[in-house]
Structure formats: structure tokens, C-alpha cells
PDB file of N, CA and C in Angstrom:
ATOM      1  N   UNK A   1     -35.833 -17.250   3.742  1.00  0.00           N
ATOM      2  CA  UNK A   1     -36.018 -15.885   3.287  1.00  0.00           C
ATOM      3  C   UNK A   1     -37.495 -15.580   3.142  1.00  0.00           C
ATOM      4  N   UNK A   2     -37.661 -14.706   3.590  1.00  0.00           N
ATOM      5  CA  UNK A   2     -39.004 -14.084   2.981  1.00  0.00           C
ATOM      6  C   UNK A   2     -39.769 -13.544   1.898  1.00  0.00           C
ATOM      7  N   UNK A   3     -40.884 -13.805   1.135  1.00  0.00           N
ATOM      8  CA  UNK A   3     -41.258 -13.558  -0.162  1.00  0.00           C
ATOM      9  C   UNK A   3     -41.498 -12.176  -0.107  1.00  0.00           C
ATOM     10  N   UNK A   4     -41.214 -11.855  -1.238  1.00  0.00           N
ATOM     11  CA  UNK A   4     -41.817 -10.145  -1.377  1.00  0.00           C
ATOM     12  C   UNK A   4     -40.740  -9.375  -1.051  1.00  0.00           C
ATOM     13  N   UNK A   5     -40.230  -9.322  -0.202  1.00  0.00           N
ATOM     14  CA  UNK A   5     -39.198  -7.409   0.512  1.00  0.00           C
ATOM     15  C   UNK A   5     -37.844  -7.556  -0.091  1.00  0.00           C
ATOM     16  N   UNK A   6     -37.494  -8.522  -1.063  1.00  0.00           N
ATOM     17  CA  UNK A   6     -36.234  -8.318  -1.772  1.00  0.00           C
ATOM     18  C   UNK A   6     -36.288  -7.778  -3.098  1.00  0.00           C
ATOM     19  N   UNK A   7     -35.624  -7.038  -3.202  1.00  0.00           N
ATOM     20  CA  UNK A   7     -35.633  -5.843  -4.660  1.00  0.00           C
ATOM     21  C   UNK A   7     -35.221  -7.553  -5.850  1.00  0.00           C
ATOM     22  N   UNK A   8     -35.479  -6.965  -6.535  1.00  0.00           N
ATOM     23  CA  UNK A   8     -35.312  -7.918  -8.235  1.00  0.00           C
ATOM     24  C   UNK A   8     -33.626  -7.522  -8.350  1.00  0.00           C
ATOM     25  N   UNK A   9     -32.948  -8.741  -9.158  1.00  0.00           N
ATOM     26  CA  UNK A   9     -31.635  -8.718  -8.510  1.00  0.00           C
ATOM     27  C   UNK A   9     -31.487  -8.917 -10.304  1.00  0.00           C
ATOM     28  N   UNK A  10     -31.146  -8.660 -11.013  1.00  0.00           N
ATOM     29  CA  UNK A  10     -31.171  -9.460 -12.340  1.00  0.00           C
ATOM     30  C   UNK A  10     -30.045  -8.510 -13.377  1.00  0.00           C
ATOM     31  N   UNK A  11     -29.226  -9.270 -14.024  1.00  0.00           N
ATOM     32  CA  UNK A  11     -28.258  -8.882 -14.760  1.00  0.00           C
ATOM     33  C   UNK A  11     -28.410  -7.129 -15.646  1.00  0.00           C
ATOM     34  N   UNK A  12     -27.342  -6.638 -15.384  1.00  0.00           N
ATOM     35  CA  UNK A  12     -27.160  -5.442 -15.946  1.00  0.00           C
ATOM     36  C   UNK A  12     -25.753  -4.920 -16.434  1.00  0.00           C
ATOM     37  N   UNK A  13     -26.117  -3.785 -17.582  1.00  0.00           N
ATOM     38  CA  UNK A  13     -24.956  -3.600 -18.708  1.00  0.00           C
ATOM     39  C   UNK A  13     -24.580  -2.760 -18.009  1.00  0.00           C
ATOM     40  N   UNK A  14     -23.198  -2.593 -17.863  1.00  0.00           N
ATOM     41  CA  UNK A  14     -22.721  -1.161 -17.388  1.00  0.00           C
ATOM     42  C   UNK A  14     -21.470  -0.784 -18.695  1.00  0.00           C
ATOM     43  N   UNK A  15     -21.428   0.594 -18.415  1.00  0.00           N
ATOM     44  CA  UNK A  15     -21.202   1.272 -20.081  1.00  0.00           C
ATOM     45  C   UNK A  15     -20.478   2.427 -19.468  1.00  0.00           C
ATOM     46  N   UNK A  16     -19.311   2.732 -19.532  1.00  0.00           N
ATOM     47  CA  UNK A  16     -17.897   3.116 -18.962  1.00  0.00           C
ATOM     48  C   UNK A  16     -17.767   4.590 -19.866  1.00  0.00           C
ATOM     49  N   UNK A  17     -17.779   5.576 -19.533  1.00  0.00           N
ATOM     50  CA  UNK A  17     -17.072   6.952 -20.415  1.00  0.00           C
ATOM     51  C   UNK A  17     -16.068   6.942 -21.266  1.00  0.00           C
ATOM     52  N   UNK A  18     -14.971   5.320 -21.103  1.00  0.00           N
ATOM     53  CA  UNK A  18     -14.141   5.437 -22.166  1.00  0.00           C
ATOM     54  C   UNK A  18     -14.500   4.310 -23.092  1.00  0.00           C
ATOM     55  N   UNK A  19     -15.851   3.810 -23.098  1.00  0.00           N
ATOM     56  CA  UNK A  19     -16.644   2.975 -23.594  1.00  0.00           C
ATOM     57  C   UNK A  19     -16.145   0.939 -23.103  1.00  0.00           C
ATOM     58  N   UNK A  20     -15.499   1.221 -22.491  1.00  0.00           N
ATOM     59  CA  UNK A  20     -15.535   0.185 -21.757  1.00  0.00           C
ATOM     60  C   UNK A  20     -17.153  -0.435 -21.567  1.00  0.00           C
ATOM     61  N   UNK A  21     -17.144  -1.809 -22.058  1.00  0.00           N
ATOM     62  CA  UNK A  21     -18.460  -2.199 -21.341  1.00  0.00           C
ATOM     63  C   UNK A  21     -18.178  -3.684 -20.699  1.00  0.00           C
ATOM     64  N   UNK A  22     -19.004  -4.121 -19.595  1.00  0.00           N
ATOM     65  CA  UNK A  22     -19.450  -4.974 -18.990  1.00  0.00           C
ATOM     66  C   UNK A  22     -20.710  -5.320 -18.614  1.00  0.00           C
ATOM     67  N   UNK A  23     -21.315  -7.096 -17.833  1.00  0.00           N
ATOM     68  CA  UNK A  23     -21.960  -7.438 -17.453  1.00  0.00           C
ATOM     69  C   UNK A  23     -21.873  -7.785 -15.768  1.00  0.00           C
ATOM     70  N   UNK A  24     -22.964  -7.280 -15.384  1.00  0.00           N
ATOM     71  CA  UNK A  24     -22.859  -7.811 -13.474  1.00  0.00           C
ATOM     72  C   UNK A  24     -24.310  -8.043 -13.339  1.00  0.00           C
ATOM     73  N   UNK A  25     -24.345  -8.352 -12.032  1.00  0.00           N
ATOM     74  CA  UNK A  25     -26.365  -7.791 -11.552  1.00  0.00           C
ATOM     75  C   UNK A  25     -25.968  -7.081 -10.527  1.00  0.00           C
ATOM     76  N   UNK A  26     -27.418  -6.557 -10.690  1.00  0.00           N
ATOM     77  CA  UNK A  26     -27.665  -5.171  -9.656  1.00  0.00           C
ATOM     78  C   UNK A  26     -29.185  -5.075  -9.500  1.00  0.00           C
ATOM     79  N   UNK A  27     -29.247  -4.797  -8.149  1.00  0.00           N
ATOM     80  CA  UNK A  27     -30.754  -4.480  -7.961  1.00  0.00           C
ATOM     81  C   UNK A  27     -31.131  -3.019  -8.224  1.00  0.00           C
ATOM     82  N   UNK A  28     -30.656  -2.483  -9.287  1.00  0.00           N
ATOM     83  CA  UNK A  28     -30.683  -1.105  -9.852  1.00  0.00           C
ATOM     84  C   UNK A  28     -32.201  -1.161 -10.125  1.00  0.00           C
ATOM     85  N   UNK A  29     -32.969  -0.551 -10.115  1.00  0.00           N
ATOM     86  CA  UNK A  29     -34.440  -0.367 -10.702  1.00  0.00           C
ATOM     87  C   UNK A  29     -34.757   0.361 -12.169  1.00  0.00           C
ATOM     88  N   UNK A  30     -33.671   0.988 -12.485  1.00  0.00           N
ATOM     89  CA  UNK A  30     -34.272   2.546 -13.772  1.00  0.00           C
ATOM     90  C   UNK A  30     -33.693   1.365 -14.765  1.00  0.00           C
ATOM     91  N   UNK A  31     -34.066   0.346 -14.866  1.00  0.00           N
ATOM     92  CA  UNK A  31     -33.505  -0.579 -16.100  1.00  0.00           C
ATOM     93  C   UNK A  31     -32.589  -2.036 -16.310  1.00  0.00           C
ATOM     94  N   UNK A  32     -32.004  -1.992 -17.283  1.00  0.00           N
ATOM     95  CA  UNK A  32     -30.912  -2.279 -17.590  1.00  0.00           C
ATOM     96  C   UNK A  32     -29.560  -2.159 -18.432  1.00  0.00           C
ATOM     97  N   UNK A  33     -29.512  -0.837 -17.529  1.00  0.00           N
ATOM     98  CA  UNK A  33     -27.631  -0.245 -18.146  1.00  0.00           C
ATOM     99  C   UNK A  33     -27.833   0.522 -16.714  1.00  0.00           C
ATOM    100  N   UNK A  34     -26.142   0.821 -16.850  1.00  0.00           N
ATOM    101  CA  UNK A  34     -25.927   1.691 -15.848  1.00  0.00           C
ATOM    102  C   UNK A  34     -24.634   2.461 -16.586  1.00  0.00           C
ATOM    103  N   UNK A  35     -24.762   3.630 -16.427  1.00  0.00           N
ATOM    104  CA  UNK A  35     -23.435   4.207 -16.866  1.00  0.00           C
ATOM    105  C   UNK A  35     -22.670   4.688 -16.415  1.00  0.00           C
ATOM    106  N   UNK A  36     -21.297   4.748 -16.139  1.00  0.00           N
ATOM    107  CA  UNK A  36     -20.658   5.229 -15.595  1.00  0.00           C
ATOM    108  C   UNK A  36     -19.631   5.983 -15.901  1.00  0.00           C
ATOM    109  N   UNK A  37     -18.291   7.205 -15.281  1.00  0.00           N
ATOM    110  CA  UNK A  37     -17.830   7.546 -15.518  1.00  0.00           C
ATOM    111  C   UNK A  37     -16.400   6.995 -15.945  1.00  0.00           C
ATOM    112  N   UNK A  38     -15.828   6.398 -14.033  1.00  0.00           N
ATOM    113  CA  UNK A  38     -14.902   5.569 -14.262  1.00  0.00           C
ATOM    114  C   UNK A  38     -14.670   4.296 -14.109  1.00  0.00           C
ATOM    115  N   UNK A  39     -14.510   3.459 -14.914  1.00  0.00           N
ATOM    116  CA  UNK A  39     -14.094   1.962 -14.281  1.00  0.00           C
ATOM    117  C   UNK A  39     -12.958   1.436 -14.445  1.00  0.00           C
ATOM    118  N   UNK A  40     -12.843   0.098 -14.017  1.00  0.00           N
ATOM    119  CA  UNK A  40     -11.461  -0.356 -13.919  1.00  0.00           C
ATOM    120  C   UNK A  40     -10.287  -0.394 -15.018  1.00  0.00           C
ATOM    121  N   UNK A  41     -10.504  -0.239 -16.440  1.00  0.00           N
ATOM    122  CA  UNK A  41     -10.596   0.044 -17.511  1.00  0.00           C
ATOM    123  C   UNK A  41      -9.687   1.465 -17.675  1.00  0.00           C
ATOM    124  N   UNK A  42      -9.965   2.457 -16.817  1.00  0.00           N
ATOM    125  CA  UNK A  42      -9.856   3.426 -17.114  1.00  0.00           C
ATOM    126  C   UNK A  42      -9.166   4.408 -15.866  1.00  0.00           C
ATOM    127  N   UNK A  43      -9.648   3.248 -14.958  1.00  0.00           N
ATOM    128  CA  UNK A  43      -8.995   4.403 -13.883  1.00  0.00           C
ATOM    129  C   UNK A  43      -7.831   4.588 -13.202  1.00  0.00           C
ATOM    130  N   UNK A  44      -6.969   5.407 -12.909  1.00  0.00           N
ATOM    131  CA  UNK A  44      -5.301   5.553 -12.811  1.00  0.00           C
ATOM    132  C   UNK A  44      -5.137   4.437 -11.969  1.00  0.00           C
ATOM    133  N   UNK A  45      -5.525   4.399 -10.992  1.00  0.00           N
ATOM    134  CA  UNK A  45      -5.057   3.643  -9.539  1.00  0.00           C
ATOM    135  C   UNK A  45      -4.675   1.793 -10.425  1.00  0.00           C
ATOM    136  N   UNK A  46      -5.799   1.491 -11.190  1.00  0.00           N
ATOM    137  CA  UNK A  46      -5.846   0.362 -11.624  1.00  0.00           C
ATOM    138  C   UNK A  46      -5.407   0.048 -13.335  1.00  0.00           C
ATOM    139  N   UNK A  47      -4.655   1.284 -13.511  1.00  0.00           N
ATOM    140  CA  UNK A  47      -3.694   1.325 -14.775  1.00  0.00           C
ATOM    141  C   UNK A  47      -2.320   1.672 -14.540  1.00  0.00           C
ATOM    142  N   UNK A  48      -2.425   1.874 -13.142  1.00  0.00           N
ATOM    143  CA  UNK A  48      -0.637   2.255 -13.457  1.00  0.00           C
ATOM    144  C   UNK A  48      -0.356   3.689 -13.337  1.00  0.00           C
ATOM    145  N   UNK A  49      -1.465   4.115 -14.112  1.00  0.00           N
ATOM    146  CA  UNK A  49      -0.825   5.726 -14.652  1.00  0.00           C
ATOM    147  C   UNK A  49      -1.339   6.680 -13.293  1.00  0.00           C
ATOM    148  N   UNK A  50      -1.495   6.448 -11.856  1.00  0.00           N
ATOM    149  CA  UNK A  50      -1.662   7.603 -11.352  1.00  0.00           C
ATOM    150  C   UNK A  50      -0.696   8.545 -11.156  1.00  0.00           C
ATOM    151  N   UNK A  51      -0.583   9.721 -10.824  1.00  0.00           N
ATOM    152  CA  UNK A  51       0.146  10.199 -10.730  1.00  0.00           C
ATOM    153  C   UNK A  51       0.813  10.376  -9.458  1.00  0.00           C
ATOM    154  N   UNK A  52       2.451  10.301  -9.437  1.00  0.00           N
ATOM    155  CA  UNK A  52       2.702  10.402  -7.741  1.00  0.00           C
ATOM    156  C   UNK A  52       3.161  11.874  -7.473  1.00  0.00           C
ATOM    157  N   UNK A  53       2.888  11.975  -6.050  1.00  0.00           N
ATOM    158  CA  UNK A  53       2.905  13.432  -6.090  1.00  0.00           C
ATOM    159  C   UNK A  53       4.290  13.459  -4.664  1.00  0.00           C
ATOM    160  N   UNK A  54       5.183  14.372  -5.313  1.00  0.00           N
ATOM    161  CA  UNK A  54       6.293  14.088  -4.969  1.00  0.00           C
ATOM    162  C   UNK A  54       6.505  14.877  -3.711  1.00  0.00           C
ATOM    163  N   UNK A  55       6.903  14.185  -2.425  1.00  0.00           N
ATOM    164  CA  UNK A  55       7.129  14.777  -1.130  1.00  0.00           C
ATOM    165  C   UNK A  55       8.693  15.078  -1.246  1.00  0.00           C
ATOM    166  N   UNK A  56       9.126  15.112  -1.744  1.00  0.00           N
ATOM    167  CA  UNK A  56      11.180  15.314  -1.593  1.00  0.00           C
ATOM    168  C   UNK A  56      10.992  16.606  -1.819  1.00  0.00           C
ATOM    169  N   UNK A  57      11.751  17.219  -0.562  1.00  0.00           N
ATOM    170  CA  UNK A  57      12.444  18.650  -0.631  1.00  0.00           C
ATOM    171  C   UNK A  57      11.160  19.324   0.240  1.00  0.00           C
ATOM    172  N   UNK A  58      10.166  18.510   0.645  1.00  0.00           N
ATOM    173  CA  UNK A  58       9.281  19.409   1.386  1.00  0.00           C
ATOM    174  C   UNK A  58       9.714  20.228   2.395  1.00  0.00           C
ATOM    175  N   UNK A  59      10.498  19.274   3.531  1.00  0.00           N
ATOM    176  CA  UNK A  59      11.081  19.720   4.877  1.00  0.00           C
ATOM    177  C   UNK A  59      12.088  20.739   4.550  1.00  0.00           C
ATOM    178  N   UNK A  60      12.862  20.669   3.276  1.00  0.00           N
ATOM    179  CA  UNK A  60      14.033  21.585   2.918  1.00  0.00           C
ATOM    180  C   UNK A  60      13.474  23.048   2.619  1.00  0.00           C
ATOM    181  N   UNK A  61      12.450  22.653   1.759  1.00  0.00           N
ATOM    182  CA  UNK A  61      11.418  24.193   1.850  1.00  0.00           C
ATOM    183  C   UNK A  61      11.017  24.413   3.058  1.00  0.00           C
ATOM    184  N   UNK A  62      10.487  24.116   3.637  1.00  0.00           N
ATOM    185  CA  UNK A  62      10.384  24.354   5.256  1.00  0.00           C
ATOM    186  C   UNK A  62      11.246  25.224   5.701  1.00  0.00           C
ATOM    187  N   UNK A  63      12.136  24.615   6.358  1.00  0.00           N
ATOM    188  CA  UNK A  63      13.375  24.654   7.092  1.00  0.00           C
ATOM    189  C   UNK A  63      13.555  26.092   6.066  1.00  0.00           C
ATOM    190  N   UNK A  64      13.944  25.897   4.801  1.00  0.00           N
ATOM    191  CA  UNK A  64      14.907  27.665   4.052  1.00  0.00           C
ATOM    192  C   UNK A  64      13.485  28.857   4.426  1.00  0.00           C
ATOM    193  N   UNK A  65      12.203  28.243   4.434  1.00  0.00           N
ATOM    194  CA  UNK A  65      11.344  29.818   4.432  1.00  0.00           C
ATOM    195  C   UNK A  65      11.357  30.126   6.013  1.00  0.00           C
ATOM    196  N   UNK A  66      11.277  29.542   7.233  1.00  0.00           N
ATOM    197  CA  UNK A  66      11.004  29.658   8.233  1.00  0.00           C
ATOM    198  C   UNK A  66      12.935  29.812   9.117  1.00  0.00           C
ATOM    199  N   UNK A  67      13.596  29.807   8.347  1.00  0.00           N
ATOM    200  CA  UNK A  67      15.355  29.937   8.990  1.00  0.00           C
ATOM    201  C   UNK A  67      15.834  28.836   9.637  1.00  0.00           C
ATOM    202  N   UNK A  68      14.788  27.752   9.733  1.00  0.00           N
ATOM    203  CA  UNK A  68      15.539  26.575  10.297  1.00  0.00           C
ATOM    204  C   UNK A  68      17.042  25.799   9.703  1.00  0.00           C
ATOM    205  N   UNK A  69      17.499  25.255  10.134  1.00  0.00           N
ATOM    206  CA  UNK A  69      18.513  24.444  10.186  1.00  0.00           C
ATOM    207  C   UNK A  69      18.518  22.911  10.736  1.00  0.00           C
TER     208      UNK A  69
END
């Protein structure tokens, strides 16, 4: 590797909107924290709670506005 042209790689806090916190590294520069909105902690996909969005009866609406059969 070469000296010099790699950014500083060194541990950082990241700090979650539902106050979730953790440790990682990052070659982030403005410090050490990073904040964020959503993380794993918090976000549907990786809690379970997304919401499903229901395709049944689409084609049936279809079909009754347009006269199909």
C-alpha cells in the first residue's frame, strides 16, 4: 500500500433518531459521531413491522371499472 492517499479509518459513534447507539469505523472526516435517522433498531424491513401493501382484488377492480369479464 501506499503512504499518504488513504483517508484515516478510525472508530466512530453512530447515534440513531430513536436513540439507538452504536460503534463501527468510518473514514468519516467531521469527527466522531455520525447521526442518523434510521437504523437497524428501528427500521420496518428489519423489525417486522413493515407494512404490506395489499394486491388482492386489484384485477377485480380492473376488470368491474373497464366491463371486463
Amino acid at each position: 500500500m501506499k503512504k499518504g492517499i488513504h483517508p484515516d479509518y478510525h472508530p466512530v459513534k453512530v447515534i440513531c433518531a430513536c436513540g439507538n447507539t452504536f460503534e463501527t469505523r468510518s473514514a468519516y472526516p467531521k469527527g466522531d459521531e455520525i447521526h442518523v435517522a434510521v437504523c437497524s433498531n428501528c427500521h420496518p424491513f428489519y423489525t417486522g413491522k413493515q407494512r404490506v401493501r395489499s394486491i388482492a382484488g386489484r384485477g377485480e377492480k380492473f376488470k368491474k371499472k373497464y366491463g371486463l369479464s
